[in-house]
Protein backbone atom coordinates (compact mmCIF):
# COMPACT_ATOMS: atom_id res chain seq x y z
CA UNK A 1 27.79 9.74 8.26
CA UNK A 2 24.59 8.01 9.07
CA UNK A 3 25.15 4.20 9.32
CA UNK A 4 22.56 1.87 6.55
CA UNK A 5 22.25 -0.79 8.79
CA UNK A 6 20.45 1.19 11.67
CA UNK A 7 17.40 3.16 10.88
CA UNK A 8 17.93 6.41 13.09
CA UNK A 9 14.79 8.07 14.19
CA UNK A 10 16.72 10.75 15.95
CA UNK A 11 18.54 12.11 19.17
CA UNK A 12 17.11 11.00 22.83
CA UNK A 13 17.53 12.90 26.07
CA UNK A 14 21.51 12.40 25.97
CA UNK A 15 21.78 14.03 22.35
CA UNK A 16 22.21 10.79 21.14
CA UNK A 17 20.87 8.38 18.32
CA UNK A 18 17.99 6.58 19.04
CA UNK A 19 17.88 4.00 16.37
CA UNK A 20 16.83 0.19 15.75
CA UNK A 21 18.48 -2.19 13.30
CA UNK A 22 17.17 -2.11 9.91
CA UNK A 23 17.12 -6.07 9.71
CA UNK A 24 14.47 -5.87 12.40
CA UNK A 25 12.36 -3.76 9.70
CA UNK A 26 10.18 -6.18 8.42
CA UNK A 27 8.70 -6.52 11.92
CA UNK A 28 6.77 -3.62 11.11
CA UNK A 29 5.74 -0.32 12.65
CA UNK A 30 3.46 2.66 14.31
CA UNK A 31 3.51 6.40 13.55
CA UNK A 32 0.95 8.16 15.36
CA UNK A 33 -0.10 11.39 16.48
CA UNK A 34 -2.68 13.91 16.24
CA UNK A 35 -3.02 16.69 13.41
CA UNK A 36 0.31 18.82 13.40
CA UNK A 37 2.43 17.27 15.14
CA UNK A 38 4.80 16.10 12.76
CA UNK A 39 3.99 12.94 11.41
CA UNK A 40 4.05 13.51 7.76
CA UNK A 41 8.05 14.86 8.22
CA UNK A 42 8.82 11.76 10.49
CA UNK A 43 7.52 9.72 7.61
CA UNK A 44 9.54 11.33 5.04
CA UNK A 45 12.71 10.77 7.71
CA UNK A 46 11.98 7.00 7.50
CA UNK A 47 11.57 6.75 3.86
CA UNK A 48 14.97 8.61 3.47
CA UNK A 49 16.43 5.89 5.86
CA UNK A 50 15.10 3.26 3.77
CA UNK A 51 15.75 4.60 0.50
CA UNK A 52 19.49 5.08 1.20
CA UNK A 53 19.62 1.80 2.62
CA UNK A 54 18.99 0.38 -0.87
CA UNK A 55 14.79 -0.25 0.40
CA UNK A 56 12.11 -0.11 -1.57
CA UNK A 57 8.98 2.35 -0.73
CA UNK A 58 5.73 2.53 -1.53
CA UNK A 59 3.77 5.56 0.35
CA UNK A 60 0.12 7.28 0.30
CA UNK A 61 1.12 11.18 0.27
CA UNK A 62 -2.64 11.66 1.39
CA UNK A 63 -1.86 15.98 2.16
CA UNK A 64 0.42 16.22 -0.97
CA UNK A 65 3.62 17.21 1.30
CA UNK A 66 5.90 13.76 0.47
CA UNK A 67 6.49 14.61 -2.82
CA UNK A 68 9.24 17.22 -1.44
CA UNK A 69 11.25 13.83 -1.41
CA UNK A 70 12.21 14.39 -5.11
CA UNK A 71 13.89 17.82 -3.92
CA UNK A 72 16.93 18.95 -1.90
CA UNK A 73 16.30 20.38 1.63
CA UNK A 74 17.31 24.38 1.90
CA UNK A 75 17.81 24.02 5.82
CA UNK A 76 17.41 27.04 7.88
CA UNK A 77 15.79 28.91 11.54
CA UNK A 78 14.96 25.40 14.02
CA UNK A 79 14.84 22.89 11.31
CA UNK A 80 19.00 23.73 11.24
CA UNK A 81 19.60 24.26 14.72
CA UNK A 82 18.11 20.48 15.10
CA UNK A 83 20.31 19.83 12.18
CA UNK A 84 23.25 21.35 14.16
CA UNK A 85 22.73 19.57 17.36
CA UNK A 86 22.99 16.30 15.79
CA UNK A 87 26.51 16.05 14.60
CA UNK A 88 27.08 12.67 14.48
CA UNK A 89 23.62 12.63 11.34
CA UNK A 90 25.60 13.64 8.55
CA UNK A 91 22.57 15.81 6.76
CA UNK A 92 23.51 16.16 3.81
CA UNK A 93 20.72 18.24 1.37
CA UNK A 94 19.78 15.80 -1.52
CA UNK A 95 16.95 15.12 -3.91
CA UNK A 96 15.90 11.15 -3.37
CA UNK A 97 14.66 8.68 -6.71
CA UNK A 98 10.99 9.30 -6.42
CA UNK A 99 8.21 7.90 -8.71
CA UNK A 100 4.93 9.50 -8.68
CA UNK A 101 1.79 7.42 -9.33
CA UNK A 102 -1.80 8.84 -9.11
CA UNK A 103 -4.94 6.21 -9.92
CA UNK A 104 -6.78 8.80 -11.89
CA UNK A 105 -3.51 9.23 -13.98
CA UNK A 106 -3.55 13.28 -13.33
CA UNK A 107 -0.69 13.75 -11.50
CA UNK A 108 1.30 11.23 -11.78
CA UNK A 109 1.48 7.87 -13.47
CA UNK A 110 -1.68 5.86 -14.03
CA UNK A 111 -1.81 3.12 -11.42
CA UNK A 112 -4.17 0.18 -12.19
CA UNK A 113 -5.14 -3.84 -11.47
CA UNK A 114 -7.23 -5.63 -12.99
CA UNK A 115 -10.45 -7.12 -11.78
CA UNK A 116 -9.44 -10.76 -11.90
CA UNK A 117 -6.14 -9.57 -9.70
CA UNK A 118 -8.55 -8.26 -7.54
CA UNK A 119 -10.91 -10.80 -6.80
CA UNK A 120 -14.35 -10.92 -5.59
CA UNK A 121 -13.50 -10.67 -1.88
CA UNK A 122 -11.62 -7.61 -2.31
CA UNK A 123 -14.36 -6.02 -4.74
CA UNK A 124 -16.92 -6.72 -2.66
CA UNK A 125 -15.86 -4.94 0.09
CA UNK A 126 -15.35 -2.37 -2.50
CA UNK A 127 -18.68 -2.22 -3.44
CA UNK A 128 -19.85 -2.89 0.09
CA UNK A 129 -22.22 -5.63 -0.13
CA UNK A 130 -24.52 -7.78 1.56
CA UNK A 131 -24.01 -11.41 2.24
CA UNK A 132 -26.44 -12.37 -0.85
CA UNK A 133 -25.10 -9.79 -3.01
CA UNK A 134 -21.38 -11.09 -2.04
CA UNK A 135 -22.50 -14.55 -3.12
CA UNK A 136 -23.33 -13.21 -6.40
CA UNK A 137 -20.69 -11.87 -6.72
CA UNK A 138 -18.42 -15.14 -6.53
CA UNK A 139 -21.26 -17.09 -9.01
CA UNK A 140 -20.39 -14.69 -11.40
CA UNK A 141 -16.72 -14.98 -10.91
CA UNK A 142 -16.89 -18.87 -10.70
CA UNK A 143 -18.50 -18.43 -14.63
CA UNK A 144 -15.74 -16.41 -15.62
CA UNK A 145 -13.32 -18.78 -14.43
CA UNK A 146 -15.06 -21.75 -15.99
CA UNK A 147 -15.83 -20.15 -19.06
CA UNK A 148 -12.49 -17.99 -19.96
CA UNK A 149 -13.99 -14.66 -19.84
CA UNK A 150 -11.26 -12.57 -18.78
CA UNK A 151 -12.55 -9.97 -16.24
CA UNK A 152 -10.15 -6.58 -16.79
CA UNK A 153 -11.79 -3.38 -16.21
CA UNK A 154 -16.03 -2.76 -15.16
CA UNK A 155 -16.99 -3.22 -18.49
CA UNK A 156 -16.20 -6.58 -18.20
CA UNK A 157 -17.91 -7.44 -15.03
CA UNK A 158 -21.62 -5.58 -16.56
CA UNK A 159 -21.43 -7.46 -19.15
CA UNK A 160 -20.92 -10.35 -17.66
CA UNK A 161 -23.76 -9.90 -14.88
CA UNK A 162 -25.84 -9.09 -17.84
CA UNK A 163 -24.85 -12.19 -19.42
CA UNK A 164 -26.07 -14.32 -16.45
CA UNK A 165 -29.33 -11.85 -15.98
CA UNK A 166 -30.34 -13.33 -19.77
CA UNK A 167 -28.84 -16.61 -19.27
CA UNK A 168 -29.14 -18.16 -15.67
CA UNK A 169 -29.18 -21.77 -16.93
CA UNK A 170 -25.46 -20.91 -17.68
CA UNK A 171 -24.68 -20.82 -13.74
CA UNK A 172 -25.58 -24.03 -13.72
CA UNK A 173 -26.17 -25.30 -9.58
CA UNK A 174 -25.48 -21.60 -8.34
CA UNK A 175 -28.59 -20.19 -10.21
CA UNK A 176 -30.48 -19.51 -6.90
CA UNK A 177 -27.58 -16.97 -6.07
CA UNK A 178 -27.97 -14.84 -8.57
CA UNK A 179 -31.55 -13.44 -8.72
CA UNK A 180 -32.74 -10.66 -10.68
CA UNK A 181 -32.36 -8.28 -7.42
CA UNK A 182 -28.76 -9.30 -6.68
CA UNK A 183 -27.85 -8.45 -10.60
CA UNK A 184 -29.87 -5.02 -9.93
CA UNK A 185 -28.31 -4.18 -7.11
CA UNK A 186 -24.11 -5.43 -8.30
CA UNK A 187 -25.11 -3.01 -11.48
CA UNK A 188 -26.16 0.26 -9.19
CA UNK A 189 -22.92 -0.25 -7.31
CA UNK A 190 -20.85 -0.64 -10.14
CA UNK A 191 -22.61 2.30 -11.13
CA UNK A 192 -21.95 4.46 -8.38
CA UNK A 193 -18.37 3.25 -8.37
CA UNK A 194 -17.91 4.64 -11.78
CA UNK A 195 -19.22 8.21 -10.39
CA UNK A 196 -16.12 8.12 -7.77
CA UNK A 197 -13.78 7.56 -10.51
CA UNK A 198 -12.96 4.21 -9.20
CA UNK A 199 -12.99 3.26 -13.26
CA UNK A 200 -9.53 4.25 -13.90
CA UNK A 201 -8.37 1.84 -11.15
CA UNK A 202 -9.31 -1.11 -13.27
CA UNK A 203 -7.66 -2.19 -16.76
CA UNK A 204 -4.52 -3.02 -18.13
CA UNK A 205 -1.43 -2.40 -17.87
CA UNK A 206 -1.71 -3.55 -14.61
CA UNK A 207 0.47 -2.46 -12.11
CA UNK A 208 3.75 -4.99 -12.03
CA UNK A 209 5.36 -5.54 -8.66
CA UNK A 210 8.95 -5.59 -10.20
CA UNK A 211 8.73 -1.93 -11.22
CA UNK A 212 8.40 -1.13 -7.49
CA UNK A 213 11.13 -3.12 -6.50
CA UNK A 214 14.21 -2.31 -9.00
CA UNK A 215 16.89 -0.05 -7.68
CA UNK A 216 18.58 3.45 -8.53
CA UNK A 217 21.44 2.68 -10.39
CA UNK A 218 23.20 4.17 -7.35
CA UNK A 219 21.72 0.94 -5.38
CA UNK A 220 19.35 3.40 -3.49
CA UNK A 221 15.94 2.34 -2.90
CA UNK A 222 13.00 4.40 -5.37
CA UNK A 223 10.49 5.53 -3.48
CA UNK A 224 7.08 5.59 -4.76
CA UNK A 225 4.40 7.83 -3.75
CA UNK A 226 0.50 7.65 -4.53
CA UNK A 227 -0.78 10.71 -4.42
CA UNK A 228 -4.27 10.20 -2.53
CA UNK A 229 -4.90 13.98 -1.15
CA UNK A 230 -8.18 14.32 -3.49
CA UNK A 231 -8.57 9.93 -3.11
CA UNK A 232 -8.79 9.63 0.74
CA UNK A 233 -11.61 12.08 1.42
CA UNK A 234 -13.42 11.35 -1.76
CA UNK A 235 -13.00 7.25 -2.41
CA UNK A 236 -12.08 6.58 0.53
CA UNK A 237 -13.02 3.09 -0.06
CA UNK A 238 -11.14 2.70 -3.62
CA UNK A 239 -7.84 3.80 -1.36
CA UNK A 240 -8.34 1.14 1.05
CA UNK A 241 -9.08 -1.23 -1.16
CA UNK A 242 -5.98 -0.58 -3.58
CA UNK A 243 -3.75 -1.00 -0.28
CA UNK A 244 -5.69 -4.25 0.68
CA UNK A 245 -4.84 -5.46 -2.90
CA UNK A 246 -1.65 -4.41 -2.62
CA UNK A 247 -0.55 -6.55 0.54
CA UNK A 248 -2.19 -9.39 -0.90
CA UNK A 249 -0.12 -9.05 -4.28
CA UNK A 250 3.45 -8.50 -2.67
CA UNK A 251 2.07 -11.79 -0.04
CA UNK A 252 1.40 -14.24 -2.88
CA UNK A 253 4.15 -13.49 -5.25
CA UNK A 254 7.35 -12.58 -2.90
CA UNK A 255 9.32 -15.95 -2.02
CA UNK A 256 9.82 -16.63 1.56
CA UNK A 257 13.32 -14.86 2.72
CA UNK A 258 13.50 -15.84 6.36
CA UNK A 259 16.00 -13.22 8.15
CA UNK A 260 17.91 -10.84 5.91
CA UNK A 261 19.97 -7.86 6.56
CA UNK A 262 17.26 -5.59 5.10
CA UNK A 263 13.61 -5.80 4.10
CA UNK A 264 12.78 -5.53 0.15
CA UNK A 265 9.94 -3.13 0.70
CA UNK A 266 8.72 -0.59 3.38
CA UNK A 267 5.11 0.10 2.96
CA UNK A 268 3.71 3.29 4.73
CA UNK A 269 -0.01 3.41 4.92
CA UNK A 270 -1.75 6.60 6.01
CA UNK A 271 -4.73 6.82 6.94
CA UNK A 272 -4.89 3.45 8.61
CA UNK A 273 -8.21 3.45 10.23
CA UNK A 274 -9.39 3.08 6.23
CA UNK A 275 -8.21 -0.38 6.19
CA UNK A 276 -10.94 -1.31 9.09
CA UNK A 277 -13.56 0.95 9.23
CA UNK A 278 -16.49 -0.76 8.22
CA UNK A 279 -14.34 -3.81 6.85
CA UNK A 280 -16.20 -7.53 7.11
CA UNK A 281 -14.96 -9.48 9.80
CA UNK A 282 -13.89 -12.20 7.44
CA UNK A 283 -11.61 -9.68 5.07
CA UNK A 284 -10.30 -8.30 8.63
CA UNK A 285 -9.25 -11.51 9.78
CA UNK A 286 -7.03 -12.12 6.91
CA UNK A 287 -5.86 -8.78 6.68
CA UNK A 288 -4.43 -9.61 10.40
CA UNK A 289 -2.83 -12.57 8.78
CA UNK A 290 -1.02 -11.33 6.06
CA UNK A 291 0.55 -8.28 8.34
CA UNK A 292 1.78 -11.21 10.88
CA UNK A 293 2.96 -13.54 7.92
CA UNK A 294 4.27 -10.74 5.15
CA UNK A 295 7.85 -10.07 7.06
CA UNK A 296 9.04 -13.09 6.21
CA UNK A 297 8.27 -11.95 2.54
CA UNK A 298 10.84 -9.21 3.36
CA UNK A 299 8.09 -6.46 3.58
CA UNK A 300 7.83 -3.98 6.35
CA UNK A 301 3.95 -2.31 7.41
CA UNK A 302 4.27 0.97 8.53
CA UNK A 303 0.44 1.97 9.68
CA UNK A 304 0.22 5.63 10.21
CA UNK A 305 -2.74 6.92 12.12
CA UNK A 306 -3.86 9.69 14.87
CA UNK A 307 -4.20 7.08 17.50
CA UNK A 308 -3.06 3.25 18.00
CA UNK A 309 -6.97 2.56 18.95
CA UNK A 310 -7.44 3.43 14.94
CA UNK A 311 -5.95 -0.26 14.76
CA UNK A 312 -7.61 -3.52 16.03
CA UNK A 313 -5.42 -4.94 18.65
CA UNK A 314 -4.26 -8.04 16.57
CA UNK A 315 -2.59 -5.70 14.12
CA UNK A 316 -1.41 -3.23 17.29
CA UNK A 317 0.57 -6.32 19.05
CA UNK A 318 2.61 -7.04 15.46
CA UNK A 319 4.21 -3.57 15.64
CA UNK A 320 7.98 -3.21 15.99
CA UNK A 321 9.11 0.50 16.06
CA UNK A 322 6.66 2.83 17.46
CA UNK A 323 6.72 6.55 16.89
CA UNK A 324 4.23 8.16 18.95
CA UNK A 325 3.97 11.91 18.42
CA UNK A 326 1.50 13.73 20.95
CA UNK A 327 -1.62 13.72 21.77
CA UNK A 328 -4.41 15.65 23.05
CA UNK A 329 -7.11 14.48 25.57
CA UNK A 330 -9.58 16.60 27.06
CA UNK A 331 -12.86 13.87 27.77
CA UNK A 332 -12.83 10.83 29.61
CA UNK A 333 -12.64 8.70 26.95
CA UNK A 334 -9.92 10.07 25.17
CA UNK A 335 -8.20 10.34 28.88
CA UNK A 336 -8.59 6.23 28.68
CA UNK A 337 -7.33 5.83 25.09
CA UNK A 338 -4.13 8.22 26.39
CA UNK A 339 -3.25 5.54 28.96
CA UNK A 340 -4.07 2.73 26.19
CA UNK A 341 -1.15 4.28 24.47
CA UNK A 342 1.09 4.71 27.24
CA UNK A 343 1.20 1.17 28.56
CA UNK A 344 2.15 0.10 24.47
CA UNK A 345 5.64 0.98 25.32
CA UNK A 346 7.80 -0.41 28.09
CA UNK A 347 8.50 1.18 30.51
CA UNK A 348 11.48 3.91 31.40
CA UNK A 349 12.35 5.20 35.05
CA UNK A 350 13.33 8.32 33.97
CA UNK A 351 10.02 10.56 33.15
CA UNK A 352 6.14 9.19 33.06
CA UNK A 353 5.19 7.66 29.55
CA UNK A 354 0.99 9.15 29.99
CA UNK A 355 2.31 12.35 31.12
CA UNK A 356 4.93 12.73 28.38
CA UNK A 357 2.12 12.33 25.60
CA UNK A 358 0.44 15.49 26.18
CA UNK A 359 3.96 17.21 26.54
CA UNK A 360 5.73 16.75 23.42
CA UNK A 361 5.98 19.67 21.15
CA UNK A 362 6.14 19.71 16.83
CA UNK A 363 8.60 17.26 15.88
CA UNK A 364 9.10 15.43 19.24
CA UNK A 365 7.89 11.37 19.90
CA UNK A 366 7.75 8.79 22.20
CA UNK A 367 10.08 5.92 20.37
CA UNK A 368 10.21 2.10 21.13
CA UNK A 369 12.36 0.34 19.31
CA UNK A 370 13.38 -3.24 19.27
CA UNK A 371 16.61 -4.53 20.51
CA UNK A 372 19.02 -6.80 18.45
CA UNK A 373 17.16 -9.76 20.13
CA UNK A 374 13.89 -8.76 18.55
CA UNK A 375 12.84 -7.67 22.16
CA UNK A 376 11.10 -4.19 22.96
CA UNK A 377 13.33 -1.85 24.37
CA UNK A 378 12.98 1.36 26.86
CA UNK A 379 10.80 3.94 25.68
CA UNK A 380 12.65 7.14 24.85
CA UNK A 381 11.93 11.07 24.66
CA UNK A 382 13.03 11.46 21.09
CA UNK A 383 13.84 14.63 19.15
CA UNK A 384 13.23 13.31 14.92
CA UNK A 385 16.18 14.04 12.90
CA UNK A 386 15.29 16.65 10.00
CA UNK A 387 15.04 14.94 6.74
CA UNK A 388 17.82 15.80 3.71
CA UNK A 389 14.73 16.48 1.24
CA UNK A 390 12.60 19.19 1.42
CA UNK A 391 10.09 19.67 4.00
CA UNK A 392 6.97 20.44 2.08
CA UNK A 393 5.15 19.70 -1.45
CA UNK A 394 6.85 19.59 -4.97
CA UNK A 395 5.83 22.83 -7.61
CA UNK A 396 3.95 21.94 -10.80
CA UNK A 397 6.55 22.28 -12.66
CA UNK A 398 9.05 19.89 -10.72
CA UNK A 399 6.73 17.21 -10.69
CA UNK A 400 6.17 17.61 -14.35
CA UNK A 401 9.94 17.18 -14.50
CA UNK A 402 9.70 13.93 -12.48
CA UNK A 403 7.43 12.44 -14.34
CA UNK A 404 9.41 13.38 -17.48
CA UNK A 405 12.52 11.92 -16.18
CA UNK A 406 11.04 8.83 -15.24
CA UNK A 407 12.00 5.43 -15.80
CA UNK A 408 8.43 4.08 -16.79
CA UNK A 409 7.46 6.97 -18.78
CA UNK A 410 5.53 5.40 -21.22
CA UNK A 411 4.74 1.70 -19.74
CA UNK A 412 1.43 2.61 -18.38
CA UNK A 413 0.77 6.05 -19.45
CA UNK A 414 -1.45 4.33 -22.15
CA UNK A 415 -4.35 2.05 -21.61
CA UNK A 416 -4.51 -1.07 -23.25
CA UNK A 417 -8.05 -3.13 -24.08
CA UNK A 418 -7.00 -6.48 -25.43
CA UNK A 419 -10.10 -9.16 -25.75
CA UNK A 420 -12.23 -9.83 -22.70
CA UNK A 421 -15.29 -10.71 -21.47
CA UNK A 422 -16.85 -7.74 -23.01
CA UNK A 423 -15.53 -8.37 -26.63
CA UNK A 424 -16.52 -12.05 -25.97
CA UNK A 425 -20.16 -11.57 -25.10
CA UNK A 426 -20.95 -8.78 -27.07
CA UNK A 427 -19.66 -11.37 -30.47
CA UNK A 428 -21.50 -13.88 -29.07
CA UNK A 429 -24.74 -11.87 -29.15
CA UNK A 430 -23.71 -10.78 -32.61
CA UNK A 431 -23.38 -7.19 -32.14
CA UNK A 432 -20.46 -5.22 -33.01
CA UNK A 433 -18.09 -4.27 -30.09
CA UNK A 434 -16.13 -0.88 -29.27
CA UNK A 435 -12.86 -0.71 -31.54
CA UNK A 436 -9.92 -2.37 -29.39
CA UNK A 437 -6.54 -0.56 -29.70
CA UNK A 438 -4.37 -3.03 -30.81
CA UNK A 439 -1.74 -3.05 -28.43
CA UNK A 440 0.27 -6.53 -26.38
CA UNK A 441 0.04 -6.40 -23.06
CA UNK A 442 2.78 -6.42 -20.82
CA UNK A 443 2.27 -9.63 -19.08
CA UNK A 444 5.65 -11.44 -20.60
CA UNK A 445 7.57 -8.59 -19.96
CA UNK A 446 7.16 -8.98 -16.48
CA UNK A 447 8.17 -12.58 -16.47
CA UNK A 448 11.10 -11.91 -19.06
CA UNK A 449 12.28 -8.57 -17.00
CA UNK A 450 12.01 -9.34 -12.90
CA UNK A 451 15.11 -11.37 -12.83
CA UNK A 452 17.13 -8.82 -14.48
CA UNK A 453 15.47 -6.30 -11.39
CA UNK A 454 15.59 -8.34 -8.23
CA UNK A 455 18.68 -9.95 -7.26
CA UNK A 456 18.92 -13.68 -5.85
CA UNK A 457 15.67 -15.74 -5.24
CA UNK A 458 13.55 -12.94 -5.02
CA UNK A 459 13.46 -12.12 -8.75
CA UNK A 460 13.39 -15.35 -9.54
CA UNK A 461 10.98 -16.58 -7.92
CA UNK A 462 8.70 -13.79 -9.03
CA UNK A 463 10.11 -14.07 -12.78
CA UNK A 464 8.61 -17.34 -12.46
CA UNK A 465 5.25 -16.72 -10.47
CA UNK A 466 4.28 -14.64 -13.08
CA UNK A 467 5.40 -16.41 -16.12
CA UNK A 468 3.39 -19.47 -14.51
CA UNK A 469 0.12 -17.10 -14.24
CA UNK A 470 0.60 -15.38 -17.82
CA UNK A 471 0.50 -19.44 -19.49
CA UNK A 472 -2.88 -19.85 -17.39
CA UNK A 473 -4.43 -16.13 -18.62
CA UNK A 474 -7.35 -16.83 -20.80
CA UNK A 475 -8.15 -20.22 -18.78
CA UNK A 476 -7.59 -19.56 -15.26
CA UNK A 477 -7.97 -15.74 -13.91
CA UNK A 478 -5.51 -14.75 -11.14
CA UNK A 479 -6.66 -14.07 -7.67
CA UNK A 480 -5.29 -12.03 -4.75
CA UNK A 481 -4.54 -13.77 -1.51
CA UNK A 482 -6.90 -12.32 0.36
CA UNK A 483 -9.75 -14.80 -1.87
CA UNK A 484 -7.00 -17.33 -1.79
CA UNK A 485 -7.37 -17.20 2.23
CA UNK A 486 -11.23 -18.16 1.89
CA UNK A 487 -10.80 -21.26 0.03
CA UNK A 488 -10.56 -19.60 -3.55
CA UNK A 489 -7.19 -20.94 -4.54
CA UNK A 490 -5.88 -20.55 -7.96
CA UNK A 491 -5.62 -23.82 -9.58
């Protein structure tokens, strides 16, 4: 049987394991490669690892082939020769506790924050905006926040920019930021966002960290699965933006753990380059500090990419275990970025890291891994153990049966719109507002329920994060890290 405490990636040169200590998790990690060569199963073989090691996981299944998690593997032809000349694995076919979320609610539960949670930082790089516009932006958040107008879902924020279009006097000493062509131009992007669907993203409930972090009753890990195959190519911005918001979240409200024999949370982003392409140097900067300062959190960042140069190199020098599948170079440049990714790893006498790369077949990697000392060790020529779920995407009809057997069915398959700033405005210009379904929101649940969840400090110290946050609702509106970084603390 496979030992918890070591994540096995698979069998080196000697037939044996190649493996890192799963304590050294939360120093994060690289899986890279170019287009077939296995990284989507090598993913699902580390999210097994974690899973049965009683870690959390929270994935983007961005081709639609990690949902075979939630089934058995049927192993046969080289997937069980592999299988066969790894004795010392212990595959054992099994089904693993996955929960499917999807933000559009389609095919899998609905997966929302709210625009408060979000922040202006975070929305603005959403909406991709100019400096002015950005500026604008915070005014009208800075009313909200003086005024009590709770900012859920887009209608909120129009009405509120609106609001200040009719009223400037109300923005008091930042009047000159919002002019009539900033409001013009906020509303158009809103606008457009709505086209890309981005709508659903926003509203209540809002997506509680706790229900990512409770166990299997069998103390495995769930692992939970966003299914951006339709997201990625057509929002791609919404899907880098939910991860951004994400990090932040899990930053703020997980208590400091120092070292621990396992991280809470493995986070597997695909995709990577999404996170920085076109990202403002001031959100990019911060994003580099919460991936340095998260693991003490307990939270491992898995990036996974085509190529290491996807990543700026302040990210790149935080990674732990690297998983390099191969690549292909056939100009000069990408002959360059080949050697880039060679001289990542240190060093072994026995074969030539650059001319490895372009050698390594379906389902082969170069591994580094860290030694107990936290210290890089020898790269390896690494065959990746077959994973114990199936290789390959879920049917209809078993992920209707997932989502059936699920243990939030229900909590968020139902939007709730309590009072906010559109209900607000819209009374105070005496017209009638859009019936509200009268329904609480979850936000003392959260603080009642993550204690019973998380074991130790870590639930508690969330129970009471949040309970602190839902007393200042109405008041105060809660902001992600990443506008905490730039000097918008909450109070």
């Amino acid at each position: 049987m496979s030992d918890s405490s070591q994540i096995v990636v698979g069998a080196g040169a000697d037939g044996q394991p190649v493996s890192q200590a799963i304590r050294l998790a939360n120093r994060h990690g690289l899986v890279a490669g170019a287009t077939g060569t296995g990284k989507t199963v090598t993913l699902q073989r580390l999210a097994e690892v974690f899973s049965d090691a009683g870690v959390a996981v929270f994935a983007a299944d961005v081709k639609g082939d990690l949902c075979g998690l939630g089934a058995a593997a049927t192993p046969q032809g080289k997937v069980a020769e592999r299988i066969a000349g790894m004795p010392w694995l212990g595959h054992s076919p099994k089904a693993y506790p996955v929960t499917l979320w999807d933000i559009a609610g389609k095919s899998g539960h609905p997966l929302r924050t709210t625009l408060s949670e979000m922040g202006p930082l975070l929305l603005g790089n959403l909406l991709e905006l100019t400096d002015s516009q950005q500026a604008a932006l915070y005014a009208a958040f800075k009313v909200a926040d003086r005024d009590g107008l709770l900012l859920l879902d887009l209608k909120d924020l129009k009405a509120l920019l609106n609001h200040l279009k009719d009223n400037p006097q109300v923005l008091g000493d930042d009047s000159a930021l919002m002019t009539s062509s900033s409001t013009q131009a906020l509303l158009r992007r809103l606008a457009t966002l709505e086209q890309q669907g981005a709508e659903a993203l926003f509203g209540e409930p809002a997506l509680q960290l706790e229900d990512l972090l409770q166990p299997t009753a069998d103390g495995r890990g769930r692992i939970h699965l966003l299914d951006a195959s339709r997201l990625v190519h057509e929002a791609p911005k919404v899907y880098a933006t939910f991860l951004l918001w994400l990090l932040a979240e899990l930053f703020e409200q997980l208590p400091e753990r120092g070292d621990a024999e396992k991280p809470l949370l493995a986070l597997f982003f695909d995709e990577a380059h999404l996170l920085f392409n076109g990202t403002p140097k001031a959100l990019q900067d911060r994003l580099e500090q919460v991936v340095r300062l998260i693991r003490s959190k307990g939270v491992g960042v898995y990036f996974v990419t085509q190529s290491p140069a996807d990543l700026p190199d302040a990210v790149l020098a935080q990674l732990g275990l690297r998983i390099q599948h191969g690549l292909r170079a056939f100009t000069a440049k990408e002959q360059k970025s080949l050697k880039a990714v060679a001289d990542g790893f240190r060093p072994n006498p026995a074969f030539s890291t650059l001319g490895v790369l372009t050698e390594l077949g379906i389902g082969e990697a170069l591994v580094g891994t860290l030694e107990d000392k936290g210290t890089p060790a020898m790269v390896q020529r690494v065959l990746v153990a077959p994973p114990q779920s199936r290789i390959g995407p879920l049917s209809s009809a078993e992920r209707d049966a997932l989502l059936a057997a699920s243990s939030l069915r229900g909590r968020y398959d139902q939007p709730i719109d309590r009072e906010s700033a559109y209900e607000m405005l819209t009374q105070r210009k005496g017209e009638p507002a859009e019936p509200v379904p009268q329904a609480k929101p979850e936000q003392d649940s959260f603080a009642d329920k993550a204690g019973e969840f998380l074991q130790g400090a870590a639930g508690q110290a969330i129970k009471s994060a949040v309970r602190q946050a839902a007393n200042q609702l109405g008041r105060q509106l809660m902001r992600g890290l990443m506008g905490s970084l730039l000097g918008n603390k909450r109070r």
